[in-house]
Protein backbone atom coordinates (compact mmCIF):
# COMPACT_ATOMS: atom_id res chain seq x y z
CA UNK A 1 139.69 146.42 5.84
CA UNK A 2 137.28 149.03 7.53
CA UNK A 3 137.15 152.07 5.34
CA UNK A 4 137.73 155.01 7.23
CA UNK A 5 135.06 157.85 9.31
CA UNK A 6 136.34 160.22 6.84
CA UNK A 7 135.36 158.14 3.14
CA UNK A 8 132.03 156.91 4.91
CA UNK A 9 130.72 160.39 4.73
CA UNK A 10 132.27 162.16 1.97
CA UNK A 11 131.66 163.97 -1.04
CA UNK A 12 133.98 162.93 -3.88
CA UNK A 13 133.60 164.89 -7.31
CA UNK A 14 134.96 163.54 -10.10
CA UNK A 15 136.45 165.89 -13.25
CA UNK A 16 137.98 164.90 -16.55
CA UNK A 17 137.10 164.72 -19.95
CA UNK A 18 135.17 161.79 -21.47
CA UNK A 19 137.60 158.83 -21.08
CA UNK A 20 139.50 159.75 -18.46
CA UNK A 21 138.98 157.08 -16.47
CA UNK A 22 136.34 158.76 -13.67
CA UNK A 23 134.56 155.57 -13.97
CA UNK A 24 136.81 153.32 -13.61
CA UNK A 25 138.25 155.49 -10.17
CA UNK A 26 135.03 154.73 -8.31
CA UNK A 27 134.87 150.94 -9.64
CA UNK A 28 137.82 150.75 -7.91
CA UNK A 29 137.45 152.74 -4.82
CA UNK A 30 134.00 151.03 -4.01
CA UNK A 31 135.67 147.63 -4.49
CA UNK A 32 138.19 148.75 -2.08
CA UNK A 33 135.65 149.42 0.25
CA UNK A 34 133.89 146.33 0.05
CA UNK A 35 130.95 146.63 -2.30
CA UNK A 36 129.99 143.29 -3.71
CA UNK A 37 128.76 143.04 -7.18
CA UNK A 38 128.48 144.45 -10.40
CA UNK A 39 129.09 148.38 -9.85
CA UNK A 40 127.61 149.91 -13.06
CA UNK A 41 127.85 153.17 -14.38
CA UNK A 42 124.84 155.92 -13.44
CA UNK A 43 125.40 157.77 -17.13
CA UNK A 44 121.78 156.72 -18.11
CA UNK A 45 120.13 156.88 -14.31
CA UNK A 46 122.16 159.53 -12.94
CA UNK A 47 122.48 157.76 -9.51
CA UNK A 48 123.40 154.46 -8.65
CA UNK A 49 122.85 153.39 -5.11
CA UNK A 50 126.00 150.45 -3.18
CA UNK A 51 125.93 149.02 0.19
CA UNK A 52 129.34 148.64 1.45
CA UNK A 53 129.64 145.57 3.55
CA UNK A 54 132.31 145.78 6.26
CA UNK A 55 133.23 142.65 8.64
CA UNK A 56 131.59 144.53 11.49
CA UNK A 57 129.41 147.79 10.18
CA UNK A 58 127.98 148.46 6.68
CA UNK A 59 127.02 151.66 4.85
CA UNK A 60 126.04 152.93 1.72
CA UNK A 61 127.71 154.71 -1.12
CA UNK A 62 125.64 156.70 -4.03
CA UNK A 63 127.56 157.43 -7.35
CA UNK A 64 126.57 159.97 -9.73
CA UNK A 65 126.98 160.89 -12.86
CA UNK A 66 125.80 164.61 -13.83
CA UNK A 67 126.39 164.26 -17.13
CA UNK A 68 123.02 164.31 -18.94
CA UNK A 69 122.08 166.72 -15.86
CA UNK A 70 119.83 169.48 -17.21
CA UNK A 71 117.47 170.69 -15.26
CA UNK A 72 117.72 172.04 -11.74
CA UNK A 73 114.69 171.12 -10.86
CA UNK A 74 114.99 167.57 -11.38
CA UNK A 75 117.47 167.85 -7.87
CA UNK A 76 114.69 168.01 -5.83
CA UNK A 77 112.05 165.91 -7.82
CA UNK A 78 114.72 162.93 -7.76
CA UNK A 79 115.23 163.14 -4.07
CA UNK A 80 119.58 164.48 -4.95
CA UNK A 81 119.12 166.98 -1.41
CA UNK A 82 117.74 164.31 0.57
CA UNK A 83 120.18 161.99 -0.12
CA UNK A 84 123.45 164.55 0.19
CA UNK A 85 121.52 165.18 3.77
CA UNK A 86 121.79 161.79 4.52
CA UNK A 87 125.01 159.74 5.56
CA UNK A 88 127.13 157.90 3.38
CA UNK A 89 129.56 158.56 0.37
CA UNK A 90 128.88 160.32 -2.30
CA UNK A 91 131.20 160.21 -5.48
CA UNK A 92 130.04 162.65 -8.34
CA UNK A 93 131.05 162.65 -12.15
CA UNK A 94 130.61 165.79 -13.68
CA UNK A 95 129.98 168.14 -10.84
CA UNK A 96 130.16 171.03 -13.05
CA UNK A 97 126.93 170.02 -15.04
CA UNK A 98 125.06 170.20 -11.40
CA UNK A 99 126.86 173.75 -10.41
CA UNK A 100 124.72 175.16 -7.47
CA UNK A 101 122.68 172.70 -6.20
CA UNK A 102 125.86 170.56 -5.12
CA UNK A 103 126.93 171.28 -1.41
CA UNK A 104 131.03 171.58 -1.63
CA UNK A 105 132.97 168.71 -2.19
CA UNK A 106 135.50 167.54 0.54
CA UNK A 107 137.70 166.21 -2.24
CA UNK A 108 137.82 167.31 -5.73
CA UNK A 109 139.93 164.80 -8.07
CA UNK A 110 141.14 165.98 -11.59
CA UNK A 111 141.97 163.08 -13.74
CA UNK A 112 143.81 164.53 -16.94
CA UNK A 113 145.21 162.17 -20.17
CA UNK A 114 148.55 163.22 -21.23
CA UNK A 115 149.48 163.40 -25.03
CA UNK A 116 151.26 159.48 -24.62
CA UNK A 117 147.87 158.26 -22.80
CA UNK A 118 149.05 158.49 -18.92
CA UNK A 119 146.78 159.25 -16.26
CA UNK A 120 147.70 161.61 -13.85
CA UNK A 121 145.29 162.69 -10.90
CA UNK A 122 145.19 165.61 -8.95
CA UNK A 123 143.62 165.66 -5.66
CA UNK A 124 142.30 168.99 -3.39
CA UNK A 125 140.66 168.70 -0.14
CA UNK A 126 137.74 171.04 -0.14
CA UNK A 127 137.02 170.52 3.74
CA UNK A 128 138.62 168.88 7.09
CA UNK A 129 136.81 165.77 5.80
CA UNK A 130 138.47 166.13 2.44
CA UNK A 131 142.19 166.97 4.19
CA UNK A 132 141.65 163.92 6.76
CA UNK A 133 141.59 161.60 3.51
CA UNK A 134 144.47 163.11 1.92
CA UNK A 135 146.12 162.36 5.13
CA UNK A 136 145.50 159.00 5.31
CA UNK A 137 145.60 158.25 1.70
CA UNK A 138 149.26 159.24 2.21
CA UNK A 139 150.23 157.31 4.77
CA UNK A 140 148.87 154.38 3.54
């Protein structure tokens, strides 16, 4: 299944605590859009960089994890701008930690652990991007 205009461009960021399953959300989203492969975790190399293979199209989907994210600086020195500039999907764990050097997120989705160990996500559209996927996400 095609993904649609709307994911193939978007900024995603991620919040929750540690364990909350952030993670685990894009493992499953990228599968769902066709990425082949192991999909690990960026907590150690900050990005890591998919191609999503569609039947008729492909594209490519960069997931980040801002969690060791220090230094401002190292935005530009790893290239972060050029590739928000550029095409594609962008899914972001720990936003926060990269505060103003992060364009605005089109969807922002809170995943929160309840006392008996349920997930429950909340999802905001930050842009018409962000609203066309909450649209489509509910009638699907």
């Amino acid at each position: 299944m095609a993904a649609s205009p709307a994911l193939r461009n978007a900024f995603i960021a991620l919040h929750g605590d540690l364990g909350a399953g952030k993670t685990s959300f894009v493992r499953h989203l990228l599968r769902a859009a066709g990425v082949a492969g192991r999909i690990k975790s960026p907590t150690y190399a900050v990005v890591e960089p998919h191609e999503v293979a569609e039947p008729h199209a492909s594209w490519r989907a960069w997931h980040f994890d801002f969690y060791r994210f220090d230094d401002p600086h190292e935005w530009d020195d790893a290239g972060f701008r050029d590739i928000f500039a550029e095409p594609g999907l962008k899914l972001a764990e720990w936003p926060e930690k990269a505060r103003g050097v992060l364009p605005p997120a089109d969807l922002d989705v809170v995943i929160e652990v309840d006392e008996a160990g349920v997930r429950h996500a909340r999802l905001a559209a930050g842009s018409a991007a962000g609203a066309a996927l909450l649209k489509a996400g509910a009638g699907a």
